[in-house]
Protein backbone atom coordinates (compact mmCIF):
# COMPACT_ATOMS: atom_id res chain seq x y z
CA UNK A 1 -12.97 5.03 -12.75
CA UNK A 2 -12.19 1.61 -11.98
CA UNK A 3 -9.02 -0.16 -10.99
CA UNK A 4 -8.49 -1.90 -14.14
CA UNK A 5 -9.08 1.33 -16.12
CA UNK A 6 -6.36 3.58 -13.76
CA UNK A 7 -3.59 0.76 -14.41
CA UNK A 8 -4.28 1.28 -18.67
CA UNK A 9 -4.14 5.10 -18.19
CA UNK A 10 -0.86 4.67 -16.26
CA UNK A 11 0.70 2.32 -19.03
CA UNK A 12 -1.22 3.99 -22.07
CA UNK A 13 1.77 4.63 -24.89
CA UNK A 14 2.29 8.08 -26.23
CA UNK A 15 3.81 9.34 -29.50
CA UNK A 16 4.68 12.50 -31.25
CA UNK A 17 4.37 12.37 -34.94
CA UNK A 18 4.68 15.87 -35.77
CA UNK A 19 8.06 18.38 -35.33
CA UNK A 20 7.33 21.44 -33.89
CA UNK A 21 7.61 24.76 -35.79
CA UNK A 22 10.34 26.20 -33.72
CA UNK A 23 13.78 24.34 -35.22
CA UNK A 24 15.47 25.00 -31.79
CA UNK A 25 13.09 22.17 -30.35
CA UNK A 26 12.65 18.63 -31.25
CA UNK A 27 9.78 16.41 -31.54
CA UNK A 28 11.67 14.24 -28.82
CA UNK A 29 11.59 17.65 -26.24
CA UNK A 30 7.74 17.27 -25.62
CA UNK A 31 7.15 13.31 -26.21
CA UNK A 32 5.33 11.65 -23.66
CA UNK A 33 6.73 9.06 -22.66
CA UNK A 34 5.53 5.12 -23.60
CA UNK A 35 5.10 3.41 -20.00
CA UNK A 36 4.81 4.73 -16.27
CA UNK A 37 7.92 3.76 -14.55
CA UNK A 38 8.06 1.70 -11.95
CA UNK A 39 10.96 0.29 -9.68
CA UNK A 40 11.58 -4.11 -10.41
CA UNK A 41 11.25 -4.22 -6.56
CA UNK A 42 7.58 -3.20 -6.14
CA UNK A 43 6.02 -3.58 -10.27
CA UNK A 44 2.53 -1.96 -11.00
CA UNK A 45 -0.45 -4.32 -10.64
CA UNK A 46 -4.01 -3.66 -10.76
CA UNK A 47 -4.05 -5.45 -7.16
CA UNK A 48 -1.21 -3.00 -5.46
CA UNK A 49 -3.09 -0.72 -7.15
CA UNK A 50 -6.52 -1.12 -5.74
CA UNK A 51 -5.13 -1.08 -2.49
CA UNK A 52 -2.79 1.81 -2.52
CA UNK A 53 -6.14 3.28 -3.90
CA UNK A 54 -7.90 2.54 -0.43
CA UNK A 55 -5.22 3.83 1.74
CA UNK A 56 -4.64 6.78 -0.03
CA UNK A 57 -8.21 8.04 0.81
CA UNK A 58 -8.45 6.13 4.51
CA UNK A 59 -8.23 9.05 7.41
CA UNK A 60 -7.49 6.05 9.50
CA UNK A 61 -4.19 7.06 8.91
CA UNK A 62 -3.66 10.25 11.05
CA UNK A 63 -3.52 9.39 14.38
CA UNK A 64 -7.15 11.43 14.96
CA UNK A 65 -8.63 9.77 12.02
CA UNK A 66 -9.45 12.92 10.45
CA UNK A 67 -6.92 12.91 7.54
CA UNK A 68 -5.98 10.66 4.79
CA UNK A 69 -3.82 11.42 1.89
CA UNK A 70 -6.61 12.78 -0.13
CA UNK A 71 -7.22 15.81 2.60
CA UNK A 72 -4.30 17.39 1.12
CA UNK A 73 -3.80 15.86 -2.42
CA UNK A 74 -7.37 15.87 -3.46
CA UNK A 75 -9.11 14.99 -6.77
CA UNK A 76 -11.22 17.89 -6.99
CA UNK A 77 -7.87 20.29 -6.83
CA UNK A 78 -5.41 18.88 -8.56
CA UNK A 79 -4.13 16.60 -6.21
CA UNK A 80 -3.20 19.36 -4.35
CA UNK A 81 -5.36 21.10 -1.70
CA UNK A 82 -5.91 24.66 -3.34
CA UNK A 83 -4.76 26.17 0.03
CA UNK A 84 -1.64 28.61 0.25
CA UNK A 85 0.06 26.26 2.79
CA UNK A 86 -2.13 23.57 4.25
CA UNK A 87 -3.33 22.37 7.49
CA UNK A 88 -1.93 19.65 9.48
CA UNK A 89 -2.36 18.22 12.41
CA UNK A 90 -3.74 20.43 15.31
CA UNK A 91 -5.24 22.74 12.60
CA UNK A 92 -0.94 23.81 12.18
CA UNK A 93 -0.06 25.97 9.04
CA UNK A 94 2.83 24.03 7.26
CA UNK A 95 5.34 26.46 5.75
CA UNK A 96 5.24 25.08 2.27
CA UNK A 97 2.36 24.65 -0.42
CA UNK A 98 1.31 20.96 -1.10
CA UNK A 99 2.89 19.92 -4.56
CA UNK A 100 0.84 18.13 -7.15
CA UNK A 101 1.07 14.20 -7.21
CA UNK A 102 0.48 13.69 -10.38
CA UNK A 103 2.94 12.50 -12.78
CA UNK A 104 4.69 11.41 -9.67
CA UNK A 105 5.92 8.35 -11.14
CA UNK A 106 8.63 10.22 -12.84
CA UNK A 107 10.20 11.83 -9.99
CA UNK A 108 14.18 11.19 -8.77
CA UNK A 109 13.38 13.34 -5.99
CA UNK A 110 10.71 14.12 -3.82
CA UNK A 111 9.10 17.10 -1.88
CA UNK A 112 9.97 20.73 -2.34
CA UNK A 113 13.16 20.11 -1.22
CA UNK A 114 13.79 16.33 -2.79
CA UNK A 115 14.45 15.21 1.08
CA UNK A 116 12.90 11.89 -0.27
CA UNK A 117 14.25 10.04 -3.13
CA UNK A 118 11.54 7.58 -3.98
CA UNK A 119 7.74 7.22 -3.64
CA UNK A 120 7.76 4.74 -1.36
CA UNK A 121 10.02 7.39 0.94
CA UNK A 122 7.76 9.72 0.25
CA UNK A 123 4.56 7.93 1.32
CA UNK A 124 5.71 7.61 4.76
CA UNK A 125 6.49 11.24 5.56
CA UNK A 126 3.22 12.89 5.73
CA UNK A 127 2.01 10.13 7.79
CA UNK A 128 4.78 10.23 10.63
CA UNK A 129 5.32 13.90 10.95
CA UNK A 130 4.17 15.34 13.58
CA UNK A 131 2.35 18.21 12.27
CA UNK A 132 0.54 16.55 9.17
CA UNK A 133 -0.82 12.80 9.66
CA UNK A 134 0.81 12.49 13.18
CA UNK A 135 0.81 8.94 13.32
CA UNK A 136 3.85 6.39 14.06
CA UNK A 137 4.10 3.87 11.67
CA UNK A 138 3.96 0.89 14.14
CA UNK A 139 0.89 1.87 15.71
CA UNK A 140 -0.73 2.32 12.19
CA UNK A 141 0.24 -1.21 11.20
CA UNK A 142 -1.90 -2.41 14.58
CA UNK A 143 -4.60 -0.22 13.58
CA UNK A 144 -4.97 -1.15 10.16
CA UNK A 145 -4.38 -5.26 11.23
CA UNK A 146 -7.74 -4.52 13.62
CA UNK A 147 -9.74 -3.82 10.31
CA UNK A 148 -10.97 -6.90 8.94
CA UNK A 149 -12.04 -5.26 5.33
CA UNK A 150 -8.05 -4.66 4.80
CA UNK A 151 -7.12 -8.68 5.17
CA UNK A 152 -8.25 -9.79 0.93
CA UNK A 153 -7.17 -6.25 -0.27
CA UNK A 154 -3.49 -6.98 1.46
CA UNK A 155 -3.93 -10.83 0.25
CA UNK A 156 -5.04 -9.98 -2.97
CA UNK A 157 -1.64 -7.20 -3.59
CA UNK A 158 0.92 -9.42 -2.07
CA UNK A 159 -0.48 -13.13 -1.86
CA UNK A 160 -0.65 -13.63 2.08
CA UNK A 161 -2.56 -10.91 4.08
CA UNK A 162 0.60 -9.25 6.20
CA UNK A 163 0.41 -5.87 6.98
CA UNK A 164 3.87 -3.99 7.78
CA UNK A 165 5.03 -0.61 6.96
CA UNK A 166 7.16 -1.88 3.15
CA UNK A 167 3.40 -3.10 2.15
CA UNK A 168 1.99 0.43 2.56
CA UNK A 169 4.42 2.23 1.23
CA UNK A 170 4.29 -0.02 -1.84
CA UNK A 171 0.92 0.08 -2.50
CA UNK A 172 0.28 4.10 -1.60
CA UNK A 173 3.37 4.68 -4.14
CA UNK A 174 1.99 2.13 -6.66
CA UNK A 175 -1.42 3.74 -6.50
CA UNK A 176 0.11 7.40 -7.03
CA UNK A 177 2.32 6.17 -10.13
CA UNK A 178 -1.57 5.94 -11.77
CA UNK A 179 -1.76 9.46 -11.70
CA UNK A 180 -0.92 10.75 -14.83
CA UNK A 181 -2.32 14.13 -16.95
CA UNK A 182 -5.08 13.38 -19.73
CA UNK A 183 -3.76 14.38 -22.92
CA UNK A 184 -4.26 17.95 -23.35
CA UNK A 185 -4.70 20.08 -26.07
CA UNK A 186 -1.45 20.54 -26.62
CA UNK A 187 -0.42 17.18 -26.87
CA UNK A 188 -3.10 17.24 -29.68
CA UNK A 189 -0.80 20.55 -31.21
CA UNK A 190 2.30 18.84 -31.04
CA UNK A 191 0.40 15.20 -32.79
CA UNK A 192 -0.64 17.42 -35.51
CA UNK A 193 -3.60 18.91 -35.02
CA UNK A 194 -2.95 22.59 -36.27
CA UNK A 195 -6.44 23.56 -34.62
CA UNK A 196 -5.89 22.00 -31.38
CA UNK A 197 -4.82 25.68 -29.95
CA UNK A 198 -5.34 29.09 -30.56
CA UNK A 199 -2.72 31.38 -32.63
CA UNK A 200 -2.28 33.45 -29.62
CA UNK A 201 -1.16 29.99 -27.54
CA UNK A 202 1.00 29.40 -30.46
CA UNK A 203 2.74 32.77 -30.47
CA UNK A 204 3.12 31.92 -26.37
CA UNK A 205 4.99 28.49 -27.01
CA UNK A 206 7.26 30.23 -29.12
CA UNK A 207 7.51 33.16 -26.29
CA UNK A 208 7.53 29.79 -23.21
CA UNK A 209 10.85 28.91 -25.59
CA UNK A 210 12.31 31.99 -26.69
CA UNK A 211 11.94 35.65 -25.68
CA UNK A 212 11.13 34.35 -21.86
CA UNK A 213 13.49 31.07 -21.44
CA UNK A 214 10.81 29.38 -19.55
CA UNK A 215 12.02 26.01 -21.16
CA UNK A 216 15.35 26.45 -19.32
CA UNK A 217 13.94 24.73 -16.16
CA UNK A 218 10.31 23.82 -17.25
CA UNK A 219 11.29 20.96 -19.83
CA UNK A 220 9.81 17.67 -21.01
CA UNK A 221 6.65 16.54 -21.54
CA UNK A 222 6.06 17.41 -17.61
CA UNK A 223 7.50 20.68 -17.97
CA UNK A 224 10.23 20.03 -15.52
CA UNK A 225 14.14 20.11 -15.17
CA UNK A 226 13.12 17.91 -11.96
CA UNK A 227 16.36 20.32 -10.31
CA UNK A 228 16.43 22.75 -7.64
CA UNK A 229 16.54 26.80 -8.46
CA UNK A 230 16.46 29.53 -6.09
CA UNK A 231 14.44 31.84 -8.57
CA UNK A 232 14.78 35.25 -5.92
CA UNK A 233 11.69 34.95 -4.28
CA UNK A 234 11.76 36.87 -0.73
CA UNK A 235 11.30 34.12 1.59
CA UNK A 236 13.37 32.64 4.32
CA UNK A 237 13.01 29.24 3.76
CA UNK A 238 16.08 27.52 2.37
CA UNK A 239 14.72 24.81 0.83
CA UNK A 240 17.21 22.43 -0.82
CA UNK A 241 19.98 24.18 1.30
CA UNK A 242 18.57 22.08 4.52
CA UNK A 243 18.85 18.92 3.19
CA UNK A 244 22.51 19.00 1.81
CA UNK A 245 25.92 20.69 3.08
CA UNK A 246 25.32 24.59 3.65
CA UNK A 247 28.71 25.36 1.50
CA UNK A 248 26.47 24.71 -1.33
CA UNK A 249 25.87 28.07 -1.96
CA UNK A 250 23.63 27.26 -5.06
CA UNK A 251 21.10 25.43 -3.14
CA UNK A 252 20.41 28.19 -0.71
CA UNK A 253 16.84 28.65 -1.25
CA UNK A 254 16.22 26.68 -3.97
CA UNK A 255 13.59 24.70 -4.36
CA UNK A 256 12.22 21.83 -6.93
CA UNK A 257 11.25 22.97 -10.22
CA UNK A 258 7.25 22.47 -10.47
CA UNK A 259 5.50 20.90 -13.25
CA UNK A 260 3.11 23.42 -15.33
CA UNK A 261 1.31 20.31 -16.17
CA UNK A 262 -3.01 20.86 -15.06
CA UNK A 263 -1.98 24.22 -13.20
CA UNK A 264 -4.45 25.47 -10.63
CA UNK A 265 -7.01 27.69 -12.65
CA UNK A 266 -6.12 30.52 -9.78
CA UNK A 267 -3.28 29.46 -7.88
CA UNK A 268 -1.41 29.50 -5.09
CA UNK A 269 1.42 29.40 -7.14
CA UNK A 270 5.34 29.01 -5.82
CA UNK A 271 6.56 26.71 -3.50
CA UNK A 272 4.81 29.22 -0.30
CA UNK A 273 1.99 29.61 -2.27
CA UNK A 274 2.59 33.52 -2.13
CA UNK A 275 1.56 34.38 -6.08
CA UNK A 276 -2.03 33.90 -6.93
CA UNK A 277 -2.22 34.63 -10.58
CA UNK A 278 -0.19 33.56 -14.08
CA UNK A 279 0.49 36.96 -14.85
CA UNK A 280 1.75 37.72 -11.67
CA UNK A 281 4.43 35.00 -11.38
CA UNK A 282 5.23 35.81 -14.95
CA UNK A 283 6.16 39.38 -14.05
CA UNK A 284 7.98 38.13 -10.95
CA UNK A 285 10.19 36.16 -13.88
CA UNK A 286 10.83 39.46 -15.44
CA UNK A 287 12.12 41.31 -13.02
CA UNK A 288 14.74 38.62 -11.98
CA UNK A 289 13.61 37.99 -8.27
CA UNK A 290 16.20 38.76 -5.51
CA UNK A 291 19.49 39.43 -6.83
CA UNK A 292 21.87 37.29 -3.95
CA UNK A 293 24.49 34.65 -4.61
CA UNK A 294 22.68 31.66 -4.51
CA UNK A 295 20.47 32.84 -7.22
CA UNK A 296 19.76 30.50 -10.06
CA UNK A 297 21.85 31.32 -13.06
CA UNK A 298 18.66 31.08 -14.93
CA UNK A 299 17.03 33.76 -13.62
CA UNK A 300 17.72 36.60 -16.37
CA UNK A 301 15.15 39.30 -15.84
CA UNK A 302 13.81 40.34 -19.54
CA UNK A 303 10.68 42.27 -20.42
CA UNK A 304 7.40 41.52 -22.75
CA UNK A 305 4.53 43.60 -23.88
CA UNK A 306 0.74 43.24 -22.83
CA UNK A 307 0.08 40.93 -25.59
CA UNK A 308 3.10 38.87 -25.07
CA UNK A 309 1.62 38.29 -21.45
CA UNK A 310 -1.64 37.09 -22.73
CA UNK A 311 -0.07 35.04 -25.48
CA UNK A 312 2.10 33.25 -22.87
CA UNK A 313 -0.78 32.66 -20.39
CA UNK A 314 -3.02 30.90 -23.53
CA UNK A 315 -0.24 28.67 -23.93
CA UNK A 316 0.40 27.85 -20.22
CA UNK A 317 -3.67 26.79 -20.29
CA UNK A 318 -3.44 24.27 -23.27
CA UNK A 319 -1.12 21.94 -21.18
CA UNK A 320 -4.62 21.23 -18.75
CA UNK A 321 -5.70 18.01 -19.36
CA UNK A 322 -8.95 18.31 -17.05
CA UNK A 323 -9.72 16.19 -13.87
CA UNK A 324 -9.15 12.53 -13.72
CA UNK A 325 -12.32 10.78 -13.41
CA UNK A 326 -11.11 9.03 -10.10
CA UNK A 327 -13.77 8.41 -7.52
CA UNK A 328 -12.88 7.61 -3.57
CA UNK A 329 -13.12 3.51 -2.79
CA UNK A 330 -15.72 1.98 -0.40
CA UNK A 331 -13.24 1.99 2.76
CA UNK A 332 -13.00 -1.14 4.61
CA UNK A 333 -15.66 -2.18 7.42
CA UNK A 334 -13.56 -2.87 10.67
């Protein structure tokens, strides 16, 4: 897809015309929203865009130039990397699975544990820790300054051709705020189209609202509270609790609330990619996780039948919206 086509998608208007069946949710509950945010100090532009684009898929930014962005948010899964945890630098296991950058734009917080609180934070971690990109971002700005094919695509984003670290932060950040889901089936549902999904996903929206309180955390259009929850699974990893004061007891193991927005057809699913399946993180939901203090107040185990399972799981599958048709950029000739 080309540049000019991305920036449309990201500032395409959506509308909901239709209330939903269930009176306990509102038409405004599951609208999309009518623009892609973006902060007054670094606005969207097809330019930014096109450049962001370019560094998102150059390995020239690892210090080995063997991994870009893409290596680990990748088109073909999701933006993710379909790996339980992923590889770094050194071939390294990291301890957490790689979130999903789409829909990225609407994020307060970043990573599983919201240590960053912007995109353009966010765009530098992977690149300077040690055991992902492994770079320095000093070094990088020399490296990419050496490539002459980067000089009009800086130029062309920000008017003079300076390279520094703000510049590709900006333009990575601006170039992941394109990311957003295709309309999905159930956005068709919710529009009006009775036939857009199945009975059985209808009886599973009703069971996503009701019987199994999914929508407690998993709200919005994105399906996301966009808050922290330690839902009880066994894991050592605090999560949230590193990043802010450990008398938090709340935030002990909690981690960001992901979006069930174009879910992995088979997982990894949770934030250490331990569940592989829908119907086995749904069970894991039943049963309540870990009881321990810090455990979210949300977690109430309940119980559903066979069918209710399957029901569920139908609905969970009409919020896909299928691959964006996003191909890598000719990178620049040094």
């Amino acid at each position: 897809m080309k540049i000019r086509s991305l920036v449309m998608l990201a500032c395409t208007v959506f509308s909901v015309h239709a209330s939903l069946a269930d009176d306990k949710i509102t038409q405004s509950d599951y609208q999309r929203p009518e623009a892609v945010p973006a902060p007054e100090s670094n606005p969207l532009t097809e330019e930014k865009t096109a450049l962001g684009k370019t560094l998102f898929f150059d390995p020239r930014l690892s210090r080995d130039k063997s991994m870009s962005c893409a290596t680990c948010h990748s088109p073909d899964q999701r933006w993710s990397d379909g790996r339980v945890v992923p590889l770094g630098s050194e071939e390294l296991s990291q301890p957490r699975r790689t979130p999903t950058v789409m829909n990225s734009a609407w994020l307060k917080a970043l990573m599983w544990d919201g240590r960053a609180k912007s995109l353009e934070a966010q765009a530098v971690l992977p690149i300077t820790t040690p055991h992902e990109m492994n770079y320095n971002m000093k070094e990088l700005v020399q490296r990419l300054g050496e490539i002459k094919g980067y000089e009009p695509l800086f130029e062309s984003a920000y008017g003079d051709a300076e390279i520094n670290t703000q510049r590709i932060a900006m333009a990575l950040a601006t170039f992941q705020r394109t990311l957003v889901s295709n309309t999905s089936s159930f956005d068709l549902w919710v529009n009006g189209d009775e036939h857009a999904i199945s009975s059985s996903a209808q009886r599973g929206f009703q069971i996503f609202n009701n019987e199994a309180q999914c929508a407690a955390c998993h709200k919005s259009w994105r399906f996301t509270d966009d808050s922290f929850h330690d839902i009880g699974l066994d894991s050592p990893d605090l999560g949230r609790g590193k990043v802010i004061p450990v008398e938090v007891t709340i935030m002990q193991h909690a981690f960001k609330t992901p979006t069930l927005r174009d879910l992995p057809e088979n997982g990894p699913f949770m934030h250490d990619g331990s569940m592989s399946d829908l119907e086995e993180v749904i069970k894991h939901y039943e049963d309540g996780g870990i009881q321990r203090e810090s455990l979210s107040k949300e977690m109430k185990p309940f119980e559903l039948t066979e069918q209710q399972r399957t029901d569920l799981i139908a609905f969970l599958k009409t919020l896909d919206g299928g691959s964006l048709d996003i191909d890598p950029p000719v990178l620049p000739m040094e």
